[in-house]
Protein backbone atom coordinates (compact mmCIF):
# COMPACT_ATOMS: atom_id res chain seq x y z
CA UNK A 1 8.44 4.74 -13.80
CA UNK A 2 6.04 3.24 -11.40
CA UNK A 3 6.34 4.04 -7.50
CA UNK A 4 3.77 2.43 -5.78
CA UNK A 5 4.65 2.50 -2.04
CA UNK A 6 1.36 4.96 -1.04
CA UNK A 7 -0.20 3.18 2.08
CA UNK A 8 2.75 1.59 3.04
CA UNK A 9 3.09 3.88 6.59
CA UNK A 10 -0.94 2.70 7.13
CA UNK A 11 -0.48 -0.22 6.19
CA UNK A 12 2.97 -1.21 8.29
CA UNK A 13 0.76 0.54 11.64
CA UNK A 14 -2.38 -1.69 11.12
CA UNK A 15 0.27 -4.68 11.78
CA UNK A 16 2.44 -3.52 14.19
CA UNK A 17 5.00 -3.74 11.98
CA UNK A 18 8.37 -1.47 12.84
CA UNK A 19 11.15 -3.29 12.21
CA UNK A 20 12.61 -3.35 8.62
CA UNK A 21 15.45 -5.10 6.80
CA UNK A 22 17.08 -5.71 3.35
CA UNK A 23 16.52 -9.08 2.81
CA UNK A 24 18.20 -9.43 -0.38
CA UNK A 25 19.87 -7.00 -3.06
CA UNK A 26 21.37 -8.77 -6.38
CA UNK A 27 22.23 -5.87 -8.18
CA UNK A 28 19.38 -4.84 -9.65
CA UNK A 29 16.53 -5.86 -7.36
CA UNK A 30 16.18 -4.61 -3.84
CA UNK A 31 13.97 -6.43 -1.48
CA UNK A 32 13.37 -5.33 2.16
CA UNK A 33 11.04 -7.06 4.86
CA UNK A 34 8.90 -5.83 7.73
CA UNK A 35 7.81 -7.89 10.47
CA UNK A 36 6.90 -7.58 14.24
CA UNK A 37 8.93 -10.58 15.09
CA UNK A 38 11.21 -11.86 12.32
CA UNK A 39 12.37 -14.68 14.25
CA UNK A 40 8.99 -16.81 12.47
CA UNK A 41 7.80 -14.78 9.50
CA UNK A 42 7.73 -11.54 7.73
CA UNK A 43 4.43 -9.54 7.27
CA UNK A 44 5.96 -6.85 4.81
CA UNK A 45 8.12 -6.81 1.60
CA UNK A 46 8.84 -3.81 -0.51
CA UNK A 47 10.36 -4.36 -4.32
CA UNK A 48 12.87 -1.75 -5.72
CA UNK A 49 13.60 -3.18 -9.63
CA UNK A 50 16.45 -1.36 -11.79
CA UNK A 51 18.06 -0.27 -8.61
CA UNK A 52 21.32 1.89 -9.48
CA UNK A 53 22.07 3.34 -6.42
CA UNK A 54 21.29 2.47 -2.59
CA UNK A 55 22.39 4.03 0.59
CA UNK A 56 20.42 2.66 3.58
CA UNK A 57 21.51 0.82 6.56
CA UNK A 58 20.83 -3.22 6.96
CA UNK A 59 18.29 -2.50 9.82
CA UNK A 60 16.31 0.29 10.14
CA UNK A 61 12.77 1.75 12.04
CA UNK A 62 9.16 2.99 11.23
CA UNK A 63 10.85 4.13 7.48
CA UNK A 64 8.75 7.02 5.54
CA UNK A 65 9.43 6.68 1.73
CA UNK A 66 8.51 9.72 -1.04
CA UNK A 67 10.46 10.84 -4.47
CA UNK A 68 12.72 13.59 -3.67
CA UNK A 69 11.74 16.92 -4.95
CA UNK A 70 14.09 18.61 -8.06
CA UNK A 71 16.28 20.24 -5.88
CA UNK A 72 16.90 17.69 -3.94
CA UNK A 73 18.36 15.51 -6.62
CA UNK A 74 20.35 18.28 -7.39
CA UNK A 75 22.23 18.48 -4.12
CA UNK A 76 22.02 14.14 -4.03
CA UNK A 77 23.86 14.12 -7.45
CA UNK A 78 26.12 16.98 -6.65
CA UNK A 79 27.29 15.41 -2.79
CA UNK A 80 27.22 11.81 -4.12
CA UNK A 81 28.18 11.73 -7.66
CA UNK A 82 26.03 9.67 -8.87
CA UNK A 83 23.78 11.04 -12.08
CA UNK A 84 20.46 9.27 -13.43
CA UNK A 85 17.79 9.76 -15.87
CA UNK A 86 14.21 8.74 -16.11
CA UNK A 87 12.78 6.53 -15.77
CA UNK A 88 14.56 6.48 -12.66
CA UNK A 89 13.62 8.07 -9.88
CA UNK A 90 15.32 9.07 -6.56
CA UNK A 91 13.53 8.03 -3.58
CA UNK A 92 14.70 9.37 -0.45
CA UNK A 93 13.89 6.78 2.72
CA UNK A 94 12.78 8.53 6.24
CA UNK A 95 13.51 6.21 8.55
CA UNK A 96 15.23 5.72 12.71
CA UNK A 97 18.49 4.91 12.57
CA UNK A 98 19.84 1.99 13.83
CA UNK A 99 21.00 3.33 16.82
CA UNK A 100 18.33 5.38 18.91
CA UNK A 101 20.38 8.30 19.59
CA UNK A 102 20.52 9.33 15.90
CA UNK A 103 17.15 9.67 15.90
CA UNK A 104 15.22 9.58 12.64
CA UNK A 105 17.91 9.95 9.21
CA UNK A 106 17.58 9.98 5.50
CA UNK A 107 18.65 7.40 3.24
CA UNK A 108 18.54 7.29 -0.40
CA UNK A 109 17.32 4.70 -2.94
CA UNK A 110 17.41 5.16 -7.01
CA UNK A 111 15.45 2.60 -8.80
CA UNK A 112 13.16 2.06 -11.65
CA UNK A 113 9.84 0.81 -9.88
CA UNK A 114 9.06 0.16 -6.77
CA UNK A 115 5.97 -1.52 -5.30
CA UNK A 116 5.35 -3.52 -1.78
CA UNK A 117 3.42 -6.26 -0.89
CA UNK A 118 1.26 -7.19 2.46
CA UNK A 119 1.40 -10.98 3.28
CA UNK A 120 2.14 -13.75 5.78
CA UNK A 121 5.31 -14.97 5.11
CA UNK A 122 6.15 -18.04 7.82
CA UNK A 123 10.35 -19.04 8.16
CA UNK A 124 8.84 -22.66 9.45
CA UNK A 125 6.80 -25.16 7.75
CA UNK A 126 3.15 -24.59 8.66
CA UNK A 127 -0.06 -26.37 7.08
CA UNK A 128 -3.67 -24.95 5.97
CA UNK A 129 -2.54 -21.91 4.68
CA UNK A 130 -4.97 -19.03 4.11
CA UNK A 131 -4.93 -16.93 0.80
CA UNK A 132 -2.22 -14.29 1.02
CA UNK A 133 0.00 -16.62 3.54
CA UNK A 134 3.24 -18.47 2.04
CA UNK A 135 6.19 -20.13 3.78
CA UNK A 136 9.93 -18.62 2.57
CA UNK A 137 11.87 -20.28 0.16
CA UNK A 138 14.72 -19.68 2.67
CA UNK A 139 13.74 -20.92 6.18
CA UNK A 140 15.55 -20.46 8.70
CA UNK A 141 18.28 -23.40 10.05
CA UNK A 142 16.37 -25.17 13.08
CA UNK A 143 20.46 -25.65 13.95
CA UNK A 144 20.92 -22.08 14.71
CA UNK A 145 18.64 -22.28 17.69
């Protein structure tokens, strides 16, 4: 097991970054972005490997991550059926809900490791690129402008 997601919540306010979304799930890795503007680049990603379970929305606010406590797994594998054993680990997602009169809801992740990293990711082509800066493999479509 290897959570590393402490100084995420520091991190995400030195940058202005609020705004969080899964940007791709295949199973078994989970990757979500966080940007300030993701119409040109992401500034955030956070890697869930060995992910079993996930229950969070597509789009989601200022999230708060931490391992759920042992009772708290009890009641998560009692109300949603699904049972795990280390090395996984529940991880239970604070986070606003989509829709502002929900206010701030809990979502639930099960996974192996997670980690996140801090970096300039650009959606457009951009020359002299500074360390930690990268262009995404998937850019967007000039087309859908």
């Amino acid at each position: 097991m290897s959570i590393k997601l402490a100084g995420l919540e520091k991190v995400a306010q030195r940058l202005n970054v609020d705004e969080f979304k899964i940007k791709k799930f295949d199973s078994v890795r989970l990757t979500i972005c966080g940007s300030f503007d993701f119409c040109y680049y992401h500034q955030i990603e956070i890697h869930f490997d060995e992910v079993s379970y996930i229950d969070l929305p597509c789009i989601f606010w200022a999230p708060s991550f931490r391992e759920a406590s042992k009772s708290e797994i009890a009641v998560f594998q009692r109300s949603k059926g699904h049972h795990f054993e280390a090395p996984e680990v529940l991880l239970i997602m604070d986070a606003e809900s989509p829709t502002a009169s929900e206010g701030r809801l809990q979502y639930y992740i099960v996974c192996e490791s997670a980690h996140f990293i801090e970096g300039m990711v650009y959606y457009y082509e951009r020359e002299n690129l500074v360390e930690g800066e990268r262009i995404s493999i998937q850019r967007r479509d000039p087309s859908e402008d």
